[in-house]
N, C-alpha and C. Protein backbone atom coordinates (compact mmCIF):
# COMPACT_ATOMS: atom_id res chain seq x y z
N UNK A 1 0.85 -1.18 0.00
CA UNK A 1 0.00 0.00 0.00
C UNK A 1 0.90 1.25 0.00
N UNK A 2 0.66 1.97 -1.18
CA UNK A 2 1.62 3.57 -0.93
C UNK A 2 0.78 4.54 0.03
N UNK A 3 1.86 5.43 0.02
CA UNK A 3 1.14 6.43 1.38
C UNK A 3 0.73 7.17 0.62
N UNK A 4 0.49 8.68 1.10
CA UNK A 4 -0.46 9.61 1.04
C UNK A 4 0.81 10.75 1.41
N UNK A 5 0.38 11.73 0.74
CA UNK A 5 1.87 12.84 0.61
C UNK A 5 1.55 13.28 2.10
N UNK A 6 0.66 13.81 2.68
CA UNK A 6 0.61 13.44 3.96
C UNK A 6 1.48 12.58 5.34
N UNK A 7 0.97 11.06 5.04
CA UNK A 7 1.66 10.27 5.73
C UNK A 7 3.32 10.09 5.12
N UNK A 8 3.79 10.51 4.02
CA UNK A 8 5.44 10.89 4.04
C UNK A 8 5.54 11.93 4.68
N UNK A 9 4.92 12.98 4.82
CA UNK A 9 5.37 14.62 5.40
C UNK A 9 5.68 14.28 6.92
N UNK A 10 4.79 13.49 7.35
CA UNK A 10 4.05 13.78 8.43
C UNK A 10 4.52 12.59 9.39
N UNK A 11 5.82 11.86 9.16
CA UNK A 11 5.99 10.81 9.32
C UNK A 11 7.22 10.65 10.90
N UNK A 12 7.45 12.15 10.82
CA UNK A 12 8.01 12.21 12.55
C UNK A 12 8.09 14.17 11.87
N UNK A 13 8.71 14.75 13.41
CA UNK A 13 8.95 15.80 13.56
C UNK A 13 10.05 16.37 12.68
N UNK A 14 10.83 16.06 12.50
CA UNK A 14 11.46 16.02 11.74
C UNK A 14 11.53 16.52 10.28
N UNK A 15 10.91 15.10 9.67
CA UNK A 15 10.31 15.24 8.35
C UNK A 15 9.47 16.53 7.97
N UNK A 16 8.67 16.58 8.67
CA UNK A 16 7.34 17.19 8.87
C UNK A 16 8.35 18.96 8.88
N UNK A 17 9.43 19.08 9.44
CA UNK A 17 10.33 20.14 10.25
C UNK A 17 10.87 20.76 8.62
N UNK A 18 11.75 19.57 7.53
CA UNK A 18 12.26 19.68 6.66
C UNK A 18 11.28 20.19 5.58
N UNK A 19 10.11 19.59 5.48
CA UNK A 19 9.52 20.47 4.51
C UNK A 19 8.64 21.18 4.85
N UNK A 20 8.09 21.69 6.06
CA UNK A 20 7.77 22.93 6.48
C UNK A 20 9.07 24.53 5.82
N UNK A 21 9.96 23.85 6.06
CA UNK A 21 11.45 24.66 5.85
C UNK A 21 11.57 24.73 4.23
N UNK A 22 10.99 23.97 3.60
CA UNK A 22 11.36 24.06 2.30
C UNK A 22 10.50 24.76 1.91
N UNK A 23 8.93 25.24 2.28
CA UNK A 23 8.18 25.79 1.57
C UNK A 23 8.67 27.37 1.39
N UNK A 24 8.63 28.13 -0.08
CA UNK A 24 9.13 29.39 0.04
C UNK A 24 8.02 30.53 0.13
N UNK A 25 7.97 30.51 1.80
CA UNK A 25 7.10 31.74 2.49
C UNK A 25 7.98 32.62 3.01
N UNK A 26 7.24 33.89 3.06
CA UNK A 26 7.94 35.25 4.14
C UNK A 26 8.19 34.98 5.22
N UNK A 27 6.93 34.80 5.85
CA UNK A 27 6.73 35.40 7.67
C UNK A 27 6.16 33.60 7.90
N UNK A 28 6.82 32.90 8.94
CA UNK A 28 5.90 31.47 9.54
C UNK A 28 5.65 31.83 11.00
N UNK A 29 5.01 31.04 11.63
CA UNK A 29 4.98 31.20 12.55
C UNK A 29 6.16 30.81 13.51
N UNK A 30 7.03 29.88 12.89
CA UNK A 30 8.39 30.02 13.77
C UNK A 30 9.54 31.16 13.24
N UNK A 31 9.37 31.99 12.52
CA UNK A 31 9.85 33.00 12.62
C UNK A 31 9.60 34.13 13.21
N UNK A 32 8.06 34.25 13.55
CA UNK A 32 7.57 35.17 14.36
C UNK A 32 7.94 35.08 16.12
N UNK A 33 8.11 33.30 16.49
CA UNK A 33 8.19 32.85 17.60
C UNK A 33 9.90 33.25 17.58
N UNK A 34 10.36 32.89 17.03
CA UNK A 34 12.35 33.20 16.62
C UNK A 34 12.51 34.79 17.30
N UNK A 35 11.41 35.58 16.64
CA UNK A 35 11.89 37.18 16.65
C UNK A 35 11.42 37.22 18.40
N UNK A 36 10.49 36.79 18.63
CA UNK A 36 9.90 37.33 20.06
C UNK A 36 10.59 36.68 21.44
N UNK A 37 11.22 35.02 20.92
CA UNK A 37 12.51 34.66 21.79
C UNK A 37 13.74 35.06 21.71
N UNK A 38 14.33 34.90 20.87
CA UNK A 38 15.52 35.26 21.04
C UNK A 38 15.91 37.06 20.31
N UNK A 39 15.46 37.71 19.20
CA UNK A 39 15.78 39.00 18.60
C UNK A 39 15.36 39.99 20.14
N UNK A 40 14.12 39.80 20.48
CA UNK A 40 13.56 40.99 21.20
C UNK A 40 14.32 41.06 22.24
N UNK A 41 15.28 40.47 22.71
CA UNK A 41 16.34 41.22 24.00
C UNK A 41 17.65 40.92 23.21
N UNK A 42 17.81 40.48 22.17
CA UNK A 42 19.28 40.37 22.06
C UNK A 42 19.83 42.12 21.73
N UNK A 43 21.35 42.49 22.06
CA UNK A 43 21.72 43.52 21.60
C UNK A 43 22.74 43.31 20.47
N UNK A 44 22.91 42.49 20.22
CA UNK A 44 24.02 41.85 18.82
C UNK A 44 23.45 43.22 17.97
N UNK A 45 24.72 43.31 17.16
CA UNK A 45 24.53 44.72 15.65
C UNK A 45 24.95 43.59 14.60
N UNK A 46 25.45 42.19 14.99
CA UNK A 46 25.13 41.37 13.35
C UNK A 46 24.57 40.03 13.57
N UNK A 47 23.44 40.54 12.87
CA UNK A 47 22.96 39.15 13.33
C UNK A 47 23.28 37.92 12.33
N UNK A 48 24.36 38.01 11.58
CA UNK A 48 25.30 36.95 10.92
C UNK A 48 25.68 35.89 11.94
N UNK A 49 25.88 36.13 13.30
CA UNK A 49 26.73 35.65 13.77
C UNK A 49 25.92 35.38 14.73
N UNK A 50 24.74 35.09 14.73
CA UNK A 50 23.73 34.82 15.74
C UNK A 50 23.96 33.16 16.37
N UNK A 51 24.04 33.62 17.67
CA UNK A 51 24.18 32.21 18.51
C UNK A 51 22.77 30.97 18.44
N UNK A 52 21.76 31.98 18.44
CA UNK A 52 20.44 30.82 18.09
C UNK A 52 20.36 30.70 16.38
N UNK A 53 21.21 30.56 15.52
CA UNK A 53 21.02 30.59 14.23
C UNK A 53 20.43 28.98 14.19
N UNK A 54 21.14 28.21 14.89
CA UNK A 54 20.12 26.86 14.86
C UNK A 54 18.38 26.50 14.92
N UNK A 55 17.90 27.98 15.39
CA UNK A 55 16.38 28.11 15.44
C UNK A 55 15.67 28.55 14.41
N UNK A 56 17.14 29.21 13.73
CA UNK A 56 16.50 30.63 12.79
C UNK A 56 16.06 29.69 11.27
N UNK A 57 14.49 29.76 10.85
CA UNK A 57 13.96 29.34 10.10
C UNK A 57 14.21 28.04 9.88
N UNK A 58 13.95 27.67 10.78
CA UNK A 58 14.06 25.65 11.27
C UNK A 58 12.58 25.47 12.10
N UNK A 59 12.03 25.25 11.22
CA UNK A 59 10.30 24.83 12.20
C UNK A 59 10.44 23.67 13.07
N UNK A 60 11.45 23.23 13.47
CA UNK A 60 11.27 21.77 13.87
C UNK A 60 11.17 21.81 15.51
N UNK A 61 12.32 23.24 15.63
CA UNK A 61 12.27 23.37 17.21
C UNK A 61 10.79 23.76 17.67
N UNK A 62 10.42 24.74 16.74
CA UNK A 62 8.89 25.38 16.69
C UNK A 62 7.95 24.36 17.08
N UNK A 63 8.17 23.40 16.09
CA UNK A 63 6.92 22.10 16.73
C UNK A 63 6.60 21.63 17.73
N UNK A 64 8.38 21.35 18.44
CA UNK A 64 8.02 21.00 19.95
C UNK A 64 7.30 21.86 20.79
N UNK A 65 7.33 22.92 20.40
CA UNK A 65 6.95 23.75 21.75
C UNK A 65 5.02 23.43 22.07
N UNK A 66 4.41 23.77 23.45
CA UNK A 66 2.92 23.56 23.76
C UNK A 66 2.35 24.59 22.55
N UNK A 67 1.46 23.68 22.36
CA UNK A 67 0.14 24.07 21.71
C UNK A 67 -0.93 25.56 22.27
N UNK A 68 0.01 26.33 22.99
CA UNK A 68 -0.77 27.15 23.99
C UNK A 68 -0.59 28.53 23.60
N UNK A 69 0.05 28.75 22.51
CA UNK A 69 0.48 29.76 22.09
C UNK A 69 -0.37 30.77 21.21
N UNK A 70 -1.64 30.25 21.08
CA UNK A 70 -2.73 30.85 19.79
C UNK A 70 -2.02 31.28 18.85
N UNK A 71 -1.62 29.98 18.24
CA UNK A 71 -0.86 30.22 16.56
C UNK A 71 -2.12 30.32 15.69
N UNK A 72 -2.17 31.42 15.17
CA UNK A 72 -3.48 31.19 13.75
C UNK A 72 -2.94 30.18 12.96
N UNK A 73 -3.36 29.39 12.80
CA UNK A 73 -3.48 28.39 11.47
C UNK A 73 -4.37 28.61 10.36
């Protein structure tokens, strides 16, 4: 039985993380969550060299977080 583009996407966090990341959008909601954790107190002048760059437009960390956040979907 083949899957459903779905059940490949959707097949751990991960997966699901990688092509969330591949789609080419502006603004996600883990970029909005990115700016309000880590940008809004940092004082860095480059943010080239950003220590959370591992967050920066990676939905995957985004996923873990609670469901409590009133993300519009």
């Amino acid at each position: 039985m083949s899957k459903t583009n779905f059940e490949a996407i959707a097949t751990d966090a991960q997966g699901l993380g990688r092509f969330l990341r591949s789609l080419p959008i502006i603004e996600a909601p883990w970029d909005m969550e990115f700016q309000k954790r880590y940008c809004s107190g940092c004082g860095a002048e480059n943010c080239d060299a950003c220590r959370n760059e591992r967050f920066r437009n990676n939905p995957e960390w985004w996923l873990s977080l609670e469901a409590d956040s009133g993300v519009a979907m």
